[in-house]
N, C-alpha and C. Protein backbone atom coordinates (compact mmCIF):
# COMPACT_ATOMS: atom_id res chain seq x y z
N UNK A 1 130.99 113.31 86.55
CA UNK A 1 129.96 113.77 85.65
C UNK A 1 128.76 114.30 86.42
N UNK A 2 128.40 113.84 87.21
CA UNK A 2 127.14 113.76 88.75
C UNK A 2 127.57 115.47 88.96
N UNK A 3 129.08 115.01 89.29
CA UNK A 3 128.83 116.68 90.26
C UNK A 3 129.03 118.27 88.97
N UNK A 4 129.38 117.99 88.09
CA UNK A 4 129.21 118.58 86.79
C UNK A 4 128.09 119.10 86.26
N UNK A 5 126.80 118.08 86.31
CA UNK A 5 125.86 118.48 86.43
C UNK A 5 125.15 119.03 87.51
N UNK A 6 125.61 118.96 88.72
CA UNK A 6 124.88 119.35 89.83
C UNK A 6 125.21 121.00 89.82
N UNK A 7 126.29 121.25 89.16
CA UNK A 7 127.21 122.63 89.50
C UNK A 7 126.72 123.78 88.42
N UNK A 8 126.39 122.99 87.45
CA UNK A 8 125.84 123.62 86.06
C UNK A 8 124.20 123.50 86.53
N UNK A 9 123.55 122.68 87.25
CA UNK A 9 122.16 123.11 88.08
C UNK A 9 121.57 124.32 88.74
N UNK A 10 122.88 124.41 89.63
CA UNK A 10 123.10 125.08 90.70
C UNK A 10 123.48 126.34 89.83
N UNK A 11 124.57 126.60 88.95
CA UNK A 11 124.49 128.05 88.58
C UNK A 11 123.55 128.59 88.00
N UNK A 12 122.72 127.39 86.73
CA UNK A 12 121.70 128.31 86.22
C UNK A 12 120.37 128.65 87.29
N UNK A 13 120.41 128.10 88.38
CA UNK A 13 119.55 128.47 89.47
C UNK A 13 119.44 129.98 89.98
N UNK A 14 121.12 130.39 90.56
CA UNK A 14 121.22 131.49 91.17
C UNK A 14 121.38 132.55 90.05
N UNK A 15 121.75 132.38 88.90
CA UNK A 15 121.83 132.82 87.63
C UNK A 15 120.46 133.06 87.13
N UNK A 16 119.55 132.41 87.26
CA UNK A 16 118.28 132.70 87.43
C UNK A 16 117.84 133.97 88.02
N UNK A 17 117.88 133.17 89.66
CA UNK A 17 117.23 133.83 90.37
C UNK A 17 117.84 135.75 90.32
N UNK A 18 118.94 135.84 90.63
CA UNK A 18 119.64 137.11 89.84
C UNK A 18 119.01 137.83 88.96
N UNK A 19 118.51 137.48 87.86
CA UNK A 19 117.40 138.41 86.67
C UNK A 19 116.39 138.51 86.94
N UNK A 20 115.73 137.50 88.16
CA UNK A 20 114.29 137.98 87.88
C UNK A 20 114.52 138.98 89.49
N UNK A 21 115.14 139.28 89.95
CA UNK A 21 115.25 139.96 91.38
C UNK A 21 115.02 141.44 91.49
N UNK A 22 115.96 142.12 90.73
CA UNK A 22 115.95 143.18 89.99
C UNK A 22 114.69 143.70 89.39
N UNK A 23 113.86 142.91 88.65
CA UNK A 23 112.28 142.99 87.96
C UNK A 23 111.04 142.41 88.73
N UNK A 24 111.45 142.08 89.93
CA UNK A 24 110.24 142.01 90.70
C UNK A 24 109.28 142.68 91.10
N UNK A 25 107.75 142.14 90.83
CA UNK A 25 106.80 143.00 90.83
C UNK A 25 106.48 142.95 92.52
N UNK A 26 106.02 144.46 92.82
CA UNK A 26 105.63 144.70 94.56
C UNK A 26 104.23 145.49 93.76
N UNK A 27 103.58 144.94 94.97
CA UNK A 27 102.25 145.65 95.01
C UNK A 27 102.39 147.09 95.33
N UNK A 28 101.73 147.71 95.01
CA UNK A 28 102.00 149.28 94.18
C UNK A 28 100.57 150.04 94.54
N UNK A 29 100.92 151.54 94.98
CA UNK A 29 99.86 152.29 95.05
C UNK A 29 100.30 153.35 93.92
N UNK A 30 98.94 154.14 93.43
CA UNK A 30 99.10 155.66 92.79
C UNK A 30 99.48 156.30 93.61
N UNK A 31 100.37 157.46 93.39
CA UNK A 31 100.63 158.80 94.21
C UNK A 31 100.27 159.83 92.81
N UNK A 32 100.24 161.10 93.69
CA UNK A 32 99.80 162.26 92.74
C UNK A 32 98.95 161.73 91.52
N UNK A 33 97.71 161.42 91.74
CA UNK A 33 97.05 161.47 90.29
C UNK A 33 96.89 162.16 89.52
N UNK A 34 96.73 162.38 88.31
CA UNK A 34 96.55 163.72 87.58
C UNK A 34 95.67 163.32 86.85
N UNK A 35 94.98 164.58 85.63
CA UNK A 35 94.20 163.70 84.84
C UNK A 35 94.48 162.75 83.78
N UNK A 36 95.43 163.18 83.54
CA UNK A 36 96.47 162.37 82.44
C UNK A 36 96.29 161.34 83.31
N UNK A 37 97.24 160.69 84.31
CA UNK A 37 97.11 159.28 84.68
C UNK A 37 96.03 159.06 84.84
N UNK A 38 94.83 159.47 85.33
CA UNK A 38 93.67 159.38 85.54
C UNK A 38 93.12 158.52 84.52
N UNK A 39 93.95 159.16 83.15
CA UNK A 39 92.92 158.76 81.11
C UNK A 39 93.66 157.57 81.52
N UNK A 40 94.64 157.72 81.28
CA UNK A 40 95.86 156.38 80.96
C UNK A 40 95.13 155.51 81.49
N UNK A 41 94.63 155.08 83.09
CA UNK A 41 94.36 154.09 83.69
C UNK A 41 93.13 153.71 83.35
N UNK A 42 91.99 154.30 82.90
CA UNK A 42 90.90 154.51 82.24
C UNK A 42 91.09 153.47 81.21
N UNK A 43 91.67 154.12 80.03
CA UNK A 43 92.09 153.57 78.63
C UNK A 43 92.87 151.97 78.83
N UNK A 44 93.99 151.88 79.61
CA UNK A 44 94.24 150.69 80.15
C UNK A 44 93.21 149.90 80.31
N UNK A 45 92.50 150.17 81.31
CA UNK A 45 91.46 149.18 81.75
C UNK A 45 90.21 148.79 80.78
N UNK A 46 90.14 149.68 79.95
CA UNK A 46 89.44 149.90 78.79
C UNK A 46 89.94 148.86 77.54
N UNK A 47 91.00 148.57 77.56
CA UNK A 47 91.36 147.87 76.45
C UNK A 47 91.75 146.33 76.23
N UNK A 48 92.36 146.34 78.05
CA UNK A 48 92.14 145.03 78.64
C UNK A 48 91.00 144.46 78.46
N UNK A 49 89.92 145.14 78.69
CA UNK A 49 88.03 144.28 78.49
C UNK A 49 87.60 144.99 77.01
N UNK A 50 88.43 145.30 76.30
CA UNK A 50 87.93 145.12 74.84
C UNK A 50 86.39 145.78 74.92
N UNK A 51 86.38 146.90 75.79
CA UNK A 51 84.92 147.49 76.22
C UNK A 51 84.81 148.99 75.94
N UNK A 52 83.48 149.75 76.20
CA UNK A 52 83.72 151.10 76.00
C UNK A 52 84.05 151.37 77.01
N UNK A 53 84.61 152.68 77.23
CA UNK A 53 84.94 153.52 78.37
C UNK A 53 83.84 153.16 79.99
N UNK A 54 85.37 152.76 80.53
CA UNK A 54 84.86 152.31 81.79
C UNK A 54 85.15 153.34 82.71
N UNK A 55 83.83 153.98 83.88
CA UNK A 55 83.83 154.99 84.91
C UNK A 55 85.12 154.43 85.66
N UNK A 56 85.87 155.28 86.39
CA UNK A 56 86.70 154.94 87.60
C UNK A 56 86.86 156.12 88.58
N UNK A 57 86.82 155.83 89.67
CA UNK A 57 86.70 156.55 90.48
C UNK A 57 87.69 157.86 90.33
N UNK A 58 88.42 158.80 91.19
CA UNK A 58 89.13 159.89 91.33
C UNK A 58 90.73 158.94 92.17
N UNK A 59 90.10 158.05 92.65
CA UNK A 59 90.73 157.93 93.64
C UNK A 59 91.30 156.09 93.66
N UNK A 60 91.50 155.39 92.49
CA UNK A 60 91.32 154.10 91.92
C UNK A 60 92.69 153.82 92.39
N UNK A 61 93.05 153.24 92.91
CA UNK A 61 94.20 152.18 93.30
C UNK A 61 94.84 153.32 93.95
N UNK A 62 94.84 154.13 94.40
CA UNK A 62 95.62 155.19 95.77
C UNK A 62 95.84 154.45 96.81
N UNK A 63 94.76 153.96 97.56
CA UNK A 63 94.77 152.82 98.95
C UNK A 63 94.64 151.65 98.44
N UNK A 64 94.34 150.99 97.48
CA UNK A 64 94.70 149.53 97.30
C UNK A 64 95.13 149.50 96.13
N UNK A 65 95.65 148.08 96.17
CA UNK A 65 96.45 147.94 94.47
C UNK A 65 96.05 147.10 93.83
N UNK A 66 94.69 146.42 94.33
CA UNK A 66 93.68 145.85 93.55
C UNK A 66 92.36 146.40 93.07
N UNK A 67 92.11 146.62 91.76
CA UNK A 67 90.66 147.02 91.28
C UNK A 67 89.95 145.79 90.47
N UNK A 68 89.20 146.44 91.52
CA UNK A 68 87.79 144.92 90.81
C UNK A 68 87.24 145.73 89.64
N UNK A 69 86.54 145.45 88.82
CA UNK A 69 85.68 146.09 87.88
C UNK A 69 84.76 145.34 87.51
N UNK A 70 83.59 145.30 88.14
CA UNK A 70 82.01 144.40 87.79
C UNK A 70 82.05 144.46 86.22
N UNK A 71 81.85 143.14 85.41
CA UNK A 71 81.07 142.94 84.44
C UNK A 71 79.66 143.79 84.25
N UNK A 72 79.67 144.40 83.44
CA UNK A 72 78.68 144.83 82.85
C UNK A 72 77.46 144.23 81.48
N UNK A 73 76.81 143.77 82.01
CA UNK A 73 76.23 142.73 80.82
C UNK A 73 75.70 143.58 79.66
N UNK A 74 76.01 143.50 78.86
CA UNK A 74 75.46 144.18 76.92
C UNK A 74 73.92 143.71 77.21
N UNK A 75 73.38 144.91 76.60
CA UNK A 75 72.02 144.67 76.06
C UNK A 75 71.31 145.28 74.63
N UNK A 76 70.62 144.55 74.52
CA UNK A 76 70.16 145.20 73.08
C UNK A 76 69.81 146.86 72.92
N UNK A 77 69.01 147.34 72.04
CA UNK A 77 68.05 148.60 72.13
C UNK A 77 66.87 148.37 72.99
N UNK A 78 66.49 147.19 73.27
CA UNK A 78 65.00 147.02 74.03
C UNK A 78 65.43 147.16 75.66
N UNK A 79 66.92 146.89 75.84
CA UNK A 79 67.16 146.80 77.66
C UNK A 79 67.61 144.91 78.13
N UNK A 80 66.82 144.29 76.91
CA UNK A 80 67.38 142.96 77.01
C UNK A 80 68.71 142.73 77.07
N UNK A 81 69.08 141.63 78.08
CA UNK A 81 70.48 140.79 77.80
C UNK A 81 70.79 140.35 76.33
N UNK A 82 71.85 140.71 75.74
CA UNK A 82 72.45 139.72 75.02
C UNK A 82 72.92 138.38 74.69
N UNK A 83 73.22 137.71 76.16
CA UNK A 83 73.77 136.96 76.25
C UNK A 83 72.87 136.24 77.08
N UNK A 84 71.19 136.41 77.35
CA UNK A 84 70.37 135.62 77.98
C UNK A 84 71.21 136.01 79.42
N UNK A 85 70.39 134.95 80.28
CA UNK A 85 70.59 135.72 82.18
C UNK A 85 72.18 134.66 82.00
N UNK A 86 72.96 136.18 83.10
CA UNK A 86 74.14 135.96 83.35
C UNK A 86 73.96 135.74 85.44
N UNK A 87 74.50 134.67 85.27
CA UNK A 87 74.66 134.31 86.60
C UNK A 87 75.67 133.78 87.68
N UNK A 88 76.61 133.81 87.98
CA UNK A 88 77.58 133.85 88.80
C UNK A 88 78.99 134.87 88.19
N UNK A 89 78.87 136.09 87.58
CA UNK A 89 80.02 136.61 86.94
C UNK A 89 81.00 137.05 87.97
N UNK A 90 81.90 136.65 88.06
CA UNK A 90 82.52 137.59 89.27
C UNK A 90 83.38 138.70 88.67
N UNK A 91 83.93 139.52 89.18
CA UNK A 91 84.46 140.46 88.25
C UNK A 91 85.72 140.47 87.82
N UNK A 92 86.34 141.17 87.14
CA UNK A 92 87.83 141.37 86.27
C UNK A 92 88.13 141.72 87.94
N UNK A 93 89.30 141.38 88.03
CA UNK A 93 90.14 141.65 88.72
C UNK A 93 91.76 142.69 87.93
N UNK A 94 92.15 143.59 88.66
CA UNK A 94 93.10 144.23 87.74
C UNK A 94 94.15 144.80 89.57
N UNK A 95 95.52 144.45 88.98
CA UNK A 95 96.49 144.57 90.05
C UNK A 95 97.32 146.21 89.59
N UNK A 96 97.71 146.74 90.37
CA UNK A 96 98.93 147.65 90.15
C UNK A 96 100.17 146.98 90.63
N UNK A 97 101.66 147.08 90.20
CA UNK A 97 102.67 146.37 90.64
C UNK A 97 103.28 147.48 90.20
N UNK A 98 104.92 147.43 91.02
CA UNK A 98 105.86 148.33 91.01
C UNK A 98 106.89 147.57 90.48
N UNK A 99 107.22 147.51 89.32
CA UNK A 99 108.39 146.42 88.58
C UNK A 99 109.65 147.74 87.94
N UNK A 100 110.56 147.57 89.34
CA UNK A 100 112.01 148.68 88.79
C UNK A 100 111.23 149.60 89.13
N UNK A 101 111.56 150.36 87.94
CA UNK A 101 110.82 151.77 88.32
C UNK A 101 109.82 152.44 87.47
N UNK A 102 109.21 151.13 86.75
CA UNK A 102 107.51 151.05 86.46
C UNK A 102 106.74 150.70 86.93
N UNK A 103 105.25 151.23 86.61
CA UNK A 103 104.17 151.26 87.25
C UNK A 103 103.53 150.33 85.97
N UNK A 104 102.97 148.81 86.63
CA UNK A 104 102.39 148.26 85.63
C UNK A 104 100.95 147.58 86.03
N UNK A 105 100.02 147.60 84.68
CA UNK A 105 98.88 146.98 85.54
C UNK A 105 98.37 145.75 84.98
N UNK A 106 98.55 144.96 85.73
CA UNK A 106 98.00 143.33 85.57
C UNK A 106 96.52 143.15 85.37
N UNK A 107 96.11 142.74 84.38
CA UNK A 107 94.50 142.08 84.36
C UNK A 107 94.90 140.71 84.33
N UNK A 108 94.46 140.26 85.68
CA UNK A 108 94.52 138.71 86.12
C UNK A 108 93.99 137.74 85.50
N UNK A 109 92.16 138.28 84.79
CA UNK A 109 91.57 137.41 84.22
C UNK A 109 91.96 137.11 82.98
N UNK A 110 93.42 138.18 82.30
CA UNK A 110 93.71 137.78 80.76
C UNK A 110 94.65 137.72 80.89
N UNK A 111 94.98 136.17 81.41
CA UNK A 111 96.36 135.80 81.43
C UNK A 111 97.50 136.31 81.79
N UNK A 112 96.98 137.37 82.76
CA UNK A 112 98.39 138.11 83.27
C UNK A 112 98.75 139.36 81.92
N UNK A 113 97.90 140.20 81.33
CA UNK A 113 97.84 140.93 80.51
C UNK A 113 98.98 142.17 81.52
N UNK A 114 99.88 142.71 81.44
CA UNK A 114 100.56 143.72 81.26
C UNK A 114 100.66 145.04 80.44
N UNK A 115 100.28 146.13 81.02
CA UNK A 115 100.45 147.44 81.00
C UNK A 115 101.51 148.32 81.48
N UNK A 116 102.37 148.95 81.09
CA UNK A 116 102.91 149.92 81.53
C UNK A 116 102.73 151.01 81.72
N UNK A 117 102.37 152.10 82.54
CA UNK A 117 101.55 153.18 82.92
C UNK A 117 102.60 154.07 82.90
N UNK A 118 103.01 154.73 81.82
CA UNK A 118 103.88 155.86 81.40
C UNK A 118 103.78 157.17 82.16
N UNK A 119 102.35 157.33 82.16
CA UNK A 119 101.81 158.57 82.49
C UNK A 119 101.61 158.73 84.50
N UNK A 120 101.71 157.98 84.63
CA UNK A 120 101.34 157.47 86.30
C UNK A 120 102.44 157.23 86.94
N UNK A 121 102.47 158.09 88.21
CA UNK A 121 103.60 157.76 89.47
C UNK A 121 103.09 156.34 90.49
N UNK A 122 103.49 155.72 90.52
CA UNK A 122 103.54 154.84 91.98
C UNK A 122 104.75 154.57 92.54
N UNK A 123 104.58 154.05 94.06
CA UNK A 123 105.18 153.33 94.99
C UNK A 123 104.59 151.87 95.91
N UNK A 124 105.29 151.59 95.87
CA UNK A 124 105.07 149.91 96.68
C UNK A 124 104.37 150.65 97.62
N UNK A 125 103.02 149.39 97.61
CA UNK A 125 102.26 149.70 98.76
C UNK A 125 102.58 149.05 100.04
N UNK A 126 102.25 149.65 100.93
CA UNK A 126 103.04 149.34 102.39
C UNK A 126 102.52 148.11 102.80
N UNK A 127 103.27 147.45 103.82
CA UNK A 127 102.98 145.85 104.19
C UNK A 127 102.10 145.92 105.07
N UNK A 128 101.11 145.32 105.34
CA UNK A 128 99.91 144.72 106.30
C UNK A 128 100.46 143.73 107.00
């Protein structure tokens, strides 16, 4: 019975490991930006922080496949905080990953939020 269970352990292990191998995420750069991917990644990042349109560079995850994006604190019509003084915010963190042969983008701070970037080419970014 012992080794019955050990065998039925053991397959759903490598049986496991097998599905997720295939769908493994690699850290990922943009190639060829366009403006289209340009919106897409924009709007992505935009919807992840439930915010208005966030600036991004020309050139946003090309050499790295991590984008920070500073909190921006809301203020009233007067210039005041909303939310009284904000003090230690650190920022959204947001990953690119190469999963198969999508380009997806992780916002770390929401639970591992997933995007698929339709419009956008990448490749695994090279090892350090």
């Amino acid at each position: 019975m012992r080794a019955i269970l050990f065998s039925l352990a053991a397959s759903a292990t490598l049986l496991s490991g097998c599905a997720t191998s295939s769908g493994r995420d690699l850290p990922a750069l943009i190639v060829n930006p366009t403006p289209a991917s340009r919106a897409e990644l924009r709007l992505a990042v935009q919807r992840a922080l439930h915010s208005d349109p966030v600036p991004l560079s020309d050139d946003a995850l090309t050499r790295n496949s991590l984008l920070p994006i500073d909190r921006i604190p809301r203020r009233d019509a007067q210039g005041r905080l909303l939310n009284g003084l904000e003090i230690g915010n650190r920022p959204q963190m947001f990953r690119l990953v190469k999963n198969g042969k999508s380009c997806v983008l992780i916002h770390d701070d929401a639970e591992q939020l997933r995007q698929t970037l339709t419009a956008t080419t990448c490749i695994p970014a090279p090892r350090r």
